[in-house]
PDB file of N, CA and C in Angstrom:
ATOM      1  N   UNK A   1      82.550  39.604 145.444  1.00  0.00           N
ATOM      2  CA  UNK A   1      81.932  39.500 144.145  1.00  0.00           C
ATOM      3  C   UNK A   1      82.235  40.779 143.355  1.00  0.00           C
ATOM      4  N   UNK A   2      82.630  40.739 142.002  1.00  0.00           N
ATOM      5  CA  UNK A   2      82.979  41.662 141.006  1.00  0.00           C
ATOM      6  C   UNK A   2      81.754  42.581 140.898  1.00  0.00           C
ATOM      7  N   UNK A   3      82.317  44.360 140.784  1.00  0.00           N
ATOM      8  CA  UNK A   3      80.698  44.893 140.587  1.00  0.00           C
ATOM      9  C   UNK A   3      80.520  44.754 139.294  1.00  0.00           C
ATOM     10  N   UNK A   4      79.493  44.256 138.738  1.00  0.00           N
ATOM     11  CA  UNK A   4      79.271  44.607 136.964  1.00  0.00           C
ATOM     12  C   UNK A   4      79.080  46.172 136.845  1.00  0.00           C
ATOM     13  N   UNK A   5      79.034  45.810 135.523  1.00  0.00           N
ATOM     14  CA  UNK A   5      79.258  47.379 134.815  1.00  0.00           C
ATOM     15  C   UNK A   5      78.598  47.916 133.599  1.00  0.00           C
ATOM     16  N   UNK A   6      77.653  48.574 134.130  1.00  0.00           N
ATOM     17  CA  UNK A   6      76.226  48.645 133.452  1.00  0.00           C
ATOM     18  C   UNK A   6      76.658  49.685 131.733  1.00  0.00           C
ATOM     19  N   UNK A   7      77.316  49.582 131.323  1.00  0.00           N
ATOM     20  CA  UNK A   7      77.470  50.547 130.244  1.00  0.00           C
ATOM     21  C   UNK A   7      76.869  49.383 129.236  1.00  0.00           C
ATOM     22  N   UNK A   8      76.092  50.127 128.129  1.00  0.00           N
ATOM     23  CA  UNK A   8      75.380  49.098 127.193  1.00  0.00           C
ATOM     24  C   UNK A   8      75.932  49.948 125.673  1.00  0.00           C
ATOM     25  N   UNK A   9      76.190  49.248 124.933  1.00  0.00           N
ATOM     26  CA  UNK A   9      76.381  49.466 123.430  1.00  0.00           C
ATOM     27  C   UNK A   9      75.446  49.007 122.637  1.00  0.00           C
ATOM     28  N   UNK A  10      75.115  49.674 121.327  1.00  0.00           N
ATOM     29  CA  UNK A  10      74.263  48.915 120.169  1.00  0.00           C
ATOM     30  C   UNK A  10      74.478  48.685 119.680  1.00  0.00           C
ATOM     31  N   UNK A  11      73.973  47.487 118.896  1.00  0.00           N
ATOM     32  CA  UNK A  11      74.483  46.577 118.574  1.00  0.00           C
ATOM     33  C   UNK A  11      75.543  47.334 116.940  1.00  0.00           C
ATOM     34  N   UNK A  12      74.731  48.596 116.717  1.00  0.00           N
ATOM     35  CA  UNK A  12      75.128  49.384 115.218  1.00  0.00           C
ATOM     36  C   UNK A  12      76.805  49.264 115.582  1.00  0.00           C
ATOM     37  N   UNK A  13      77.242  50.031 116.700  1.00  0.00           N
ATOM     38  CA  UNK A  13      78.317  50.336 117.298  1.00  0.00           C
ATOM     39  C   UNK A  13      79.401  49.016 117.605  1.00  0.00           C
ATOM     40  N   UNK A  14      78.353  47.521 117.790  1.00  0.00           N
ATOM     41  CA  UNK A  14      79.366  46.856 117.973  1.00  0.00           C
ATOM     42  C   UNK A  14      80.077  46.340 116.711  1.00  0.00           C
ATOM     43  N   UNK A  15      79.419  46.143 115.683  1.00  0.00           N
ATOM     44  CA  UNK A  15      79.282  45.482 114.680  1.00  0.00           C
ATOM     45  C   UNK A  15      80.091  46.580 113.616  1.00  0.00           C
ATOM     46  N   UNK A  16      80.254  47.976 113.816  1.00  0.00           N
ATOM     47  CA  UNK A  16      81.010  48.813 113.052  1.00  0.00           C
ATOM     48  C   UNK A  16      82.677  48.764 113.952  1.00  0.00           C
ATOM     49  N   UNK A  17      82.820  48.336 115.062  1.00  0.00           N
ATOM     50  CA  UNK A  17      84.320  48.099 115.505  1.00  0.00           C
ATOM     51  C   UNK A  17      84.580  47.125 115.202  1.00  0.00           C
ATOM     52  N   UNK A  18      83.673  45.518 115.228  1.00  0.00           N
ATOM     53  CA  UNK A  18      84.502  44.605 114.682  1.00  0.00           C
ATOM     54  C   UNK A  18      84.678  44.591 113.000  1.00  0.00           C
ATOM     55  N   UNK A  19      83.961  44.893 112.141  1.00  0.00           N
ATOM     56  CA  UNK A  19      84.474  45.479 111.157  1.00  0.00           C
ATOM     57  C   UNK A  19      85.299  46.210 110.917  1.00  0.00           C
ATOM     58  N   UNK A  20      85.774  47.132 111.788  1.00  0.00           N
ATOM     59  CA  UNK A  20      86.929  47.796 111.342  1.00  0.00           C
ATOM     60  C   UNK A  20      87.923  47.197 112.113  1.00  0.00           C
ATOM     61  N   UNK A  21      88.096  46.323 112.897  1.00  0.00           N
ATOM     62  CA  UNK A  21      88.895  45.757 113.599  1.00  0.00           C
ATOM     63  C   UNK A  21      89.409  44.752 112.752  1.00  0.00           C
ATOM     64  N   UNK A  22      88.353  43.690 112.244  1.00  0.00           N
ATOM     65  CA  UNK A  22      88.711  42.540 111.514  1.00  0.00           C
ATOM     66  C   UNK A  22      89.100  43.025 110.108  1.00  0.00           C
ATOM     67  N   UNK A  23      89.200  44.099 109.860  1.00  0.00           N
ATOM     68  CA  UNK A  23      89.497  44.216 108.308  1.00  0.00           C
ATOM     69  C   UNK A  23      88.709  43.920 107.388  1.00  0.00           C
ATOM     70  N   UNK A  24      87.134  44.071 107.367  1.00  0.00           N
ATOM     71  CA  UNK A  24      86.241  44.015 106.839  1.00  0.00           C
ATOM     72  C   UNK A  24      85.768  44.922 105.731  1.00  0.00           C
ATOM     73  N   UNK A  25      86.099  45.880 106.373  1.00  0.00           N
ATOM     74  CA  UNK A  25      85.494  47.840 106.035  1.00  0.00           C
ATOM     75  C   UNK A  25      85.903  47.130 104.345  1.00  0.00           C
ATOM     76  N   UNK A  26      86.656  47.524 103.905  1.00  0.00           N
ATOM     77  CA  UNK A  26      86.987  47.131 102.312  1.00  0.00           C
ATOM     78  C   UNK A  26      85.911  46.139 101.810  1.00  0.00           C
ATOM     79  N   UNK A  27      85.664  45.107 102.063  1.00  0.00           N
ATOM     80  CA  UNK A  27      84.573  44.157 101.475  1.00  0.00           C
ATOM     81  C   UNK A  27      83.342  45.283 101.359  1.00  0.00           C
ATOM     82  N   UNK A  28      83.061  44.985 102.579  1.00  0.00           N
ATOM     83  CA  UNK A  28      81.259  46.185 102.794  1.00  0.00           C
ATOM     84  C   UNK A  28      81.533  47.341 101.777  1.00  0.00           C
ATOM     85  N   UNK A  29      82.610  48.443 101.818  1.00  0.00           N
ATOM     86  CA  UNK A  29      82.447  49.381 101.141  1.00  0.00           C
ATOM     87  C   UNK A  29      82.413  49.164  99.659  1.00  0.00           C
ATOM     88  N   UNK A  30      83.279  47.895  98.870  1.00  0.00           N
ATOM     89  CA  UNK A  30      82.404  46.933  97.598  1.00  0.00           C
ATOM     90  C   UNK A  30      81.476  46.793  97.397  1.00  0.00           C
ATOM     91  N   UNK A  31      80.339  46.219  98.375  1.00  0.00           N
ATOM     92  CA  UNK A  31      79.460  45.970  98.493  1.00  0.00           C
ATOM     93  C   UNK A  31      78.225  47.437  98.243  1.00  0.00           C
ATOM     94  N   UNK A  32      78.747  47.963  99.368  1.00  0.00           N
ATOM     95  CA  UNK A  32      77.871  49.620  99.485  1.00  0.00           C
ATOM     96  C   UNK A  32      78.051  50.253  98.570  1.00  0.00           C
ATOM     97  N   UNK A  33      79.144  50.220  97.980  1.00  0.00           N
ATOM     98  CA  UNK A  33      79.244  51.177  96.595  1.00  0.00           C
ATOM     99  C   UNK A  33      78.100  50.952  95.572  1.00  0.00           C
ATOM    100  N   UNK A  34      78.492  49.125  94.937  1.00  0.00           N
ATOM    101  CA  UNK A  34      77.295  48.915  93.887  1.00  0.00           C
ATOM    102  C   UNK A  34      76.215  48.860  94.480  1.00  0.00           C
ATOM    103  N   UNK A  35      75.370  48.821  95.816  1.00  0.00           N
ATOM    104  CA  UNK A  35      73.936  49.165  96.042  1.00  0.00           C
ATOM    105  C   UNK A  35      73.721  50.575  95.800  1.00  0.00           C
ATOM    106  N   UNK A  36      74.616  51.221  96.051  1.00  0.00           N
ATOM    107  CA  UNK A  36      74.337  53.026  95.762  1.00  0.00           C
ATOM    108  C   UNK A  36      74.126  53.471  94.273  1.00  0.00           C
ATOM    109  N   UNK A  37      75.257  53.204  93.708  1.00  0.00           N
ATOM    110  CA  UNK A  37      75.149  52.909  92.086  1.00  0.00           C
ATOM    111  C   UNK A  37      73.837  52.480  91.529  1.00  0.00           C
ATOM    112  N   UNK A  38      73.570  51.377  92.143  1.00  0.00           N
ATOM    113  CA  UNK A  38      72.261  50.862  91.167  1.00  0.00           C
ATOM    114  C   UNK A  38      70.973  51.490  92.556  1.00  0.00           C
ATOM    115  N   UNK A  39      70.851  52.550  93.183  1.00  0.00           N
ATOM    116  CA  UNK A  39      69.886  52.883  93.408  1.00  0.00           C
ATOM    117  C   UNK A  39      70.122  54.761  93.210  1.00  0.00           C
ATOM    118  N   UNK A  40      71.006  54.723  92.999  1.00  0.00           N
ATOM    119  CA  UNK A  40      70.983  56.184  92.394  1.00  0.00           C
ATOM    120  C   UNK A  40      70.541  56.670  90.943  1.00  0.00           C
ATOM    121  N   UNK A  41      71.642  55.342  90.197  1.00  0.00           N
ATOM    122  CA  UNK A  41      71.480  55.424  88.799  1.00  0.00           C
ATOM    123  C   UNK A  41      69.606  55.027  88.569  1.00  0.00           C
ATOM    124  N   UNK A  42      69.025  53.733  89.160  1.00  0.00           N
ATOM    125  CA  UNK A  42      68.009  53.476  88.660  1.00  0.00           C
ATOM    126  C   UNK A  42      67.835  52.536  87.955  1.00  0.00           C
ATOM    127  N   UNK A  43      66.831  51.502  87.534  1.00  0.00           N
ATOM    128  CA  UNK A  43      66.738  50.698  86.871  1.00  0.00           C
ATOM    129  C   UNK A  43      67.528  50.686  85.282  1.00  0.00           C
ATOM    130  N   UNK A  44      67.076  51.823  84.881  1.00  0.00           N
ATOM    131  CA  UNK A  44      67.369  52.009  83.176  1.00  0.00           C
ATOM    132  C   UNK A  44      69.190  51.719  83.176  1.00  0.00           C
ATOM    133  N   UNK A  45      69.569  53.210  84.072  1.00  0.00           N
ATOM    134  CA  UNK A  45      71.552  52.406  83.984  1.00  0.00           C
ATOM    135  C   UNK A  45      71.517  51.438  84.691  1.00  0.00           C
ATOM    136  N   UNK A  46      71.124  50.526  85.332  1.00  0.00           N
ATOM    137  CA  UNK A  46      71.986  49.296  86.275  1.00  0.00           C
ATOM    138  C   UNK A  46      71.482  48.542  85.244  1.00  0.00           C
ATOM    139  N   UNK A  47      70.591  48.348  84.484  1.00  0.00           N
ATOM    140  CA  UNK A  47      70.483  47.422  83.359  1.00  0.00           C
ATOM    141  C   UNK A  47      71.405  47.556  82.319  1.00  0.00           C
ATOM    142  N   UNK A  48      72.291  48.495  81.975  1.00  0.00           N
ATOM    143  CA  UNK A  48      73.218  48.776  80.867  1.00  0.00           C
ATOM    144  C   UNK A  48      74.725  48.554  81.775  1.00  0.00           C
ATOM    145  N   UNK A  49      74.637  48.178  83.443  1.00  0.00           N
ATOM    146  CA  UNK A  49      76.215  48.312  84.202  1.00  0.00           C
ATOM    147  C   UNK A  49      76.363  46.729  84.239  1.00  0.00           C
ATOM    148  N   UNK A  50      77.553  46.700  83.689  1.00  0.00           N
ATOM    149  CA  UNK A  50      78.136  45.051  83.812  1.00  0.00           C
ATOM    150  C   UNK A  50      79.276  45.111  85.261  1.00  0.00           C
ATOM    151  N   UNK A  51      79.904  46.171  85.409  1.00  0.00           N
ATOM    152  CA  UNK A  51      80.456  45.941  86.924  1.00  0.00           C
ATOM    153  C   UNK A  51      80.459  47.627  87.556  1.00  0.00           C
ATOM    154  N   UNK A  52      80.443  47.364  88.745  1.00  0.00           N
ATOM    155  CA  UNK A  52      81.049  47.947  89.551  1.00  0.00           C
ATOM    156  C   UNK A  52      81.976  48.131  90.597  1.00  0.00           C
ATOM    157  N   UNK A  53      83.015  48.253  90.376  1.00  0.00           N
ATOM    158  CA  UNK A  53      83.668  48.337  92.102  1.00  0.00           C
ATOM    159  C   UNK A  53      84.897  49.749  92.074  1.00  0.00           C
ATOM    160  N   UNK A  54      85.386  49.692  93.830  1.00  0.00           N
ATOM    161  CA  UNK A  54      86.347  50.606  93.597  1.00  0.00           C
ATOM    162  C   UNK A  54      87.702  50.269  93.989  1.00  0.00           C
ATOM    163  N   UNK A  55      88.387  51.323  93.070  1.00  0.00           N
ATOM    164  CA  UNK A  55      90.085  50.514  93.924  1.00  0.00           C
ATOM    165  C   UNK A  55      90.705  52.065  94.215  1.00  0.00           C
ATOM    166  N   UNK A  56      91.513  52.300  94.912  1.00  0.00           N
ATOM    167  CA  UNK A  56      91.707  53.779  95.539  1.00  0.00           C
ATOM    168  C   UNK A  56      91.554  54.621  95.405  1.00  0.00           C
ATOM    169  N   UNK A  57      89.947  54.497  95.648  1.00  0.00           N
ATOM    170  CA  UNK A  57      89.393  56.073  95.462  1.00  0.00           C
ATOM    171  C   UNK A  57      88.900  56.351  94.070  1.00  0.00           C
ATOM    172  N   UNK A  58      88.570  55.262  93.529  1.00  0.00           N
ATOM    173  CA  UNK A  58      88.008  55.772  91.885  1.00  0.00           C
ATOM    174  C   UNK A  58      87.407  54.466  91.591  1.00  0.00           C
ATOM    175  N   UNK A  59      86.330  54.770  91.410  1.00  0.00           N
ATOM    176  CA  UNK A  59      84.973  54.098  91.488  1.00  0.00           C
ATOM    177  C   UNK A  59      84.989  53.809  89.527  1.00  0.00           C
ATOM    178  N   UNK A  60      84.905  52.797  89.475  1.00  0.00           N
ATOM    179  CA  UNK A  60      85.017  52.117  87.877  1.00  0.00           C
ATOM    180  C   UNK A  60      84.102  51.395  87.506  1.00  0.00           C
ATOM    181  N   UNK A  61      83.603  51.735  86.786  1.00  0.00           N
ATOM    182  CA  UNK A  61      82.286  51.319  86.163  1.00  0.00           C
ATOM    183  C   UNK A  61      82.238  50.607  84.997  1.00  0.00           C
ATOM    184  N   UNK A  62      82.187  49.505  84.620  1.00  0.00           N
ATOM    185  CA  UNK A  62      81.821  49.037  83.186  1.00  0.00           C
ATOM    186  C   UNK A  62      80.388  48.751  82.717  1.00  0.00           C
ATOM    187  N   UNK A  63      80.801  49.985  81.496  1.00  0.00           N
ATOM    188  CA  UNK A  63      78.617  50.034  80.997  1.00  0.00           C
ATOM    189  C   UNK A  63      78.645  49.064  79.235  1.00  0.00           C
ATOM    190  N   UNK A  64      77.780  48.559  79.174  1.00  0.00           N
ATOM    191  CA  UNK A  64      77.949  47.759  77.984  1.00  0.00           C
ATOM    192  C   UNK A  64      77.524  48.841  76.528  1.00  0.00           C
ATOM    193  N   UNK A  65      76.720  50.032  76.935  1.00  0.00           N
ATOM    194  CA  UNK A  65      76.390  50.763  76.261  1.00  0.00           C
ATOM    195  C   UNK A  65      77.210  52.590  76.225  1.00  0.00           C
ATOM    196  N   UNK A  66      77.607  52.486  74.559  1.00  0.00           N
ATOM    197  CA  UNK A  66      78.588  52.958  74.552  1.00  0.00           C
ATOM    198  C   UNK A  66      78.147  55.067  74.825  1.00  0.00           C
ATOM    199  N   UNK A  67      76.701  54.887  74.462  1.00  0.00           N
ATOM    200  CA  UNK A  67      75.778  55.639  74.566  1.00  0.00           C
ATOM    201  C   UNK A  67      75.568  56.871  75.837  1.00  0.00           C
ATOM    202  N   UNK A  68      75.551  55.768  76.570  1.00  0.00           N
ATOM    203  CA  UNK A  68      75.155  55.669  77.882  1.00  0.00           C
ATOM    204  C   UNK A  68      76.220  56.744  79.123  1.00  0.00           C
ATOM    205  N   UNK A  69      77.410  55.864  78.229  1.00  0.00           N
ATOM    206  CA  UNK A  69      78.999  56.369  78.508  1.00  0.00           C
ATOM    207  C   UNK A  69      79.119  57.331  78.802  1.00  0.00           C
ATOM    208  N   UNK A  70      78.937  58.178  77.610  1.00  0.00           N
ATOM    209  CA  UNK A  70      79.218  59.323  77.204  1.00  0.00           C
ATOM    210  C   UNK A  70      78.146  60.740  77.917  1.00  0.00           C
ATOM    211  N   UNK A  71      77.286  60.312  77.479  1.00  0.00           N
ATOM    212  CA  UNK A  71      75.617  60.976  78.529  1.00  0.00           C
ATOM    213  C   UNK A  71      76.232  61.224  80.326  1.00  0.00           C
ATOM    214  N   UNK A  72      76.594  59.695  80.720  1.00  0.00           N
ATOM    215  CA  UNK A  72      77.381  59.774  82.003  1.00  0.00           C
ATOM    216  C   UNK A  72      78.454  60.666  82.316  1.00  0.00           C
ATOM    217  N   UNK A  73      79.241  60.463  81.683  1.00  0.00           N
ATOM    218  CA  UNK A  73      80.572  61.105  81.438  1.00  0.00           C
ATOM    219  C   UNK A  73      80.494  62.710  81.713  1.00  0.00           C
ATOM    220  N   UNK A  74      79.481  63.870  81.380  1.00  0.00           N
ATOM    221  CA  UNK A  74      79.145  65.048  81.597  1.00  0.00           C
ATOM    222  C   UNK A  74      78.888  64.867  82.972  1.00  0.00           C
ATOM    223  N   UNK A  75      78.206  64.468  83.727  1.00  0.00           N
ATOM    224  CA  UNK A  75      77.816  64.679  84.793  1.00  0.00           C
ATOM    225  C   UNK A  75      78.712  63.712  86.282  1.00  0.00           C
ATOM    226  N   UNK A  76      80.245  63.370  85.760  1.00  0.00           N
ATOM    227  CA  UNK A  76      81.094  62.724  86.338  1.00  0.00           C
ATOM    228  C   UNK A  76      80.995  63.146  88.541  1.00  0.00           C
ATOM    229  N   UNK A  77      81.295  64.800  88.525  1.00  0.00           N
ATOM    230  CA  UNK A  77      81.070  65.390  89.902  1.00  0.00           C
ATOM    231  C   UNK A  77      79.942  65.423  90.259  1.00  0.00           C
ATOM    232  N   UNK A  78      78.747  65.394  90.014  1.00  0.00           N
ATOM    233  CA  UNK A  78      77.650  65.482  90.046  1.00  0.00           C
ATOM    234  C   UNK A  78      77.365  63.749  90.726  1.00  0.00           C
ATOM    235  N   UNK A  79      77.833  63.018  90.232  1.00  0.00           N
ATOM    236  CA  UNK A  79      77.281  61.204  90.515  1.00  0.00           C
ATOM    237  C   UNK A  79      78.804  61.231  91.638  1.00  0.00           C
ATOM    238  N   UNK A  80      80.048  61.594  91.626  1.00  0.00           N
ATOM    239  CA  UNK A  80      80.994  61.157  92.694  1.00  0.00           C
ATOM    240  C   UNK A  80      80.018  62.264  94.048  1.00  0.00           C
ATOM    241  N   UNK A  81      79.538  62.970  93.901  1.00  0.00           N
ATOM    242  CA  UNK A  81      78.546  63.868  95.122  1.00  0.00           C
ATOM    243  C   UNK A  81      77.587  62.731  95.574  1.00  0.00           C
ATOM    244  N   UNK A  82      76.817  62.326  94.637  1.00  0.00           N
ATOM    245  CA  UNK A  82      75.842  61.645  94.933  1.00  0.00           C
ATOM    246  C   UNK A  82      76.114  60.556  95.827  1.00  0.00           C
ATOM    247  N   UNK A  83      76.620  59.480  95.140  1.00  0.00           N
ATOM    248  CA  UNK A  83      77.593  58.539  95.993  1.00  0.00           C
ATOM    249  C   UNK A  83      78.465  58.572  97.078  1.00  0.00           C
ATOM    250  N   UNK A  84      79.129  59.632  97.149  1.00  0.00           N
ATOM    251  CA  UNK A  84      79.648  59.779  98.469  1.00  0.00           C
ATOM    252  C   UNK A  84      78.608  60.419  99.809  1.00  0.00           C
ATOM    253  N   UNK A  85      77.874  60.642  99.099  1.00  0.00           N
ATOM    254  CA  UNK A  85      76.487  61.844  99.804  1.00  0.00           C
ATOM    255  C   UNK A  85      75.737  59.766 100.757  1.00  0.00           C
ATOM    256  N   UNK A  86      75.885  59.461  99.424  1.00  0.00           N
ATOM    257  CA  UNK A  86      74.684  57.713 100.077  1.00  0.00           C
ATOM    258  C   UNK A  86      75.648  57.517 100.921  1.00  0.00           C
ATOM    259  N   UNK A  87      76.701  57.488 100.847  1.00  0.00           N
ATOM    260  CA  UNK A  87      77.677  56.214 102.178  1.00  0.00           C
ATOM    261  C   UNK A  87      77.864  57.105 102.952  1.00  0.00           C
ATOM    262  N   UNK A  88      77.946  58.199 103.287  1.00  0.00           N
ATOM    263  CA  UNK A  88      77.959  59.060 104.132  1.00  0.00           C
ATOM    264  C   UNK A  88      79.354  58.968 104.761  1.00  0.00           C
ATOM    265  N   UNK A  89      80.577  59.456 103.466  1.00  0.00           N
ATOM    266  CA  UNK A  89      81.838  59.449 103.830  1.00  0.00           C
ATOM    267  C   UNK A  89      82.340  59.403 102.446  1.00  0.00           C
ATOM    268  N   UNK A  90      83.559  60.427 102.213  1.00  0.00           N
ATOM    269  CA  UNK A  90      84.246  60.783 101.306  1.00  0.00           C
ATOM    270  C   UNK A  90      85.273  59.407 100.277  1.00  0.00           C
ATOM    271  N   UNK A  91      84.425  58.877  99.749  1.00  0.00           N
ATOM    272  CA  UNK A  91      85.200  57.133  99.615  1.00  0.00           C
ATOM    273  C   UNK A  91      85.718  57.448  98.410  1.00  0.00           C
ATOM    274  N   UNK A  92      84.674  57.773  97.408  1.00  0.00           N
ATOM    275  CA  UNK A  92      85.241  58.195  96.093  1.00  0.00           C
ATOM    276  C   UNK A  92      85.984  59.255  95.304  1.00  0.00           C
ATOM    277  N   UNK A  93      86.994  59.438  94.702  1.00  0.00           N
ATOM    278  CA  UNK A  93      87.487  60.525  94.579  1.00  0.00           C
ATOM    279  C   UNK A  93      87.876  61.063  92.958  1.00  0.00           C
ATOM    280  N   UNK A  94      87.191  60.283  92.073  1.00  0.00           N
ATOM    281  CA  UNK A  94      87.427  60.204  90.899  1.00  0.00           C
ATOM    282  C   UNK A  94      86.444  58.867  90.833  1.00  0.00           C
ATOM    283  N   UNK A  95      86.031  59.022  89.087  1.00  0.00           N
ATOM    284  CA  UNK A  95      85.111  58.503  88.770  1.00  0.00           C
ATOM    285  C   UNK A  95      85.701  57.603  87.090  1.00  0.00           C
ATOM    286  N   UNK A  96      85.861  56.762  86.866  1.00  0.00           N
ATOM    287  CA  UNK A  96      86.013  55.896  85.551  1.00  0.00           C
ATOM    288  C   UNK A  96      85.160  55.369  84.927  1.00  0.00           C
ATOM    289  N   UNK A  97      84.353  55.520  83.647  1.00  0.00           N
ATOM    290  CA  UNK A  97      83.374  54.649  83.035  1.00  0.00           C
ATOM    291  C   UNK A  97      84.109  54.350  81.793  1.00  0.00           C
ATOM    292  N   UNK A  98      84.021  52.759  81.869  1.00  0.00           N
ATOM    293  CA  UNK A  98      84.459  51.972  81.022  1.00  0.00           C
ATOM    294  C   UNK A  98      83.842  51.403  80.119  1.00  0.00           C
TER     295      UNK A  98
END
């Protein structure tokens, strides 16, 4: 009879290899980006953000308010810190508000 083999994984650990195995990581980090966005920014900007997502390394934002933009726009390193600070990994590297 085979000896088993008591090593145990959690489940965090299994579920972050088949994601990166299956080629997932890209969807989720879509995903994780705009939850960070709209819990960093806050009710007031995620009510003025019509999208979010990122494409290599530069996180693009479309705000309907032109206002808003600009206010944002000063504090560009300040919000790519923030955001990379929530996912806990260097994703963003430049910042676009549209």
């Amino acid at each position: 009879m085979a000896k088993r083999e008591n090593e145990s994984f959690s489940i965090k650990d299994l579920l972050g290899t088949y994601i990166n195995e299956s080629k997932l990581k890209k969807g989720f980090q879509k995903i994780n980006v705009e939850e960070a966005w709209n819990k960093l920014m806050g009710a007031g900007v995620s009510s003025y953000t019509d999208e979010v997502k990122i494409q290599n390394g530069t996180l693009i934002v479309r705000l309907s308010s032109s206002t808003l933009r600009e206010e944002l726009s000063y504090g560009k390193g300040k919000i790519i810190n923030m955001i990379n600070e929530e996912l806990g990994e260097q994703l963003v590297k430049k910042l676009m508000l549209v």
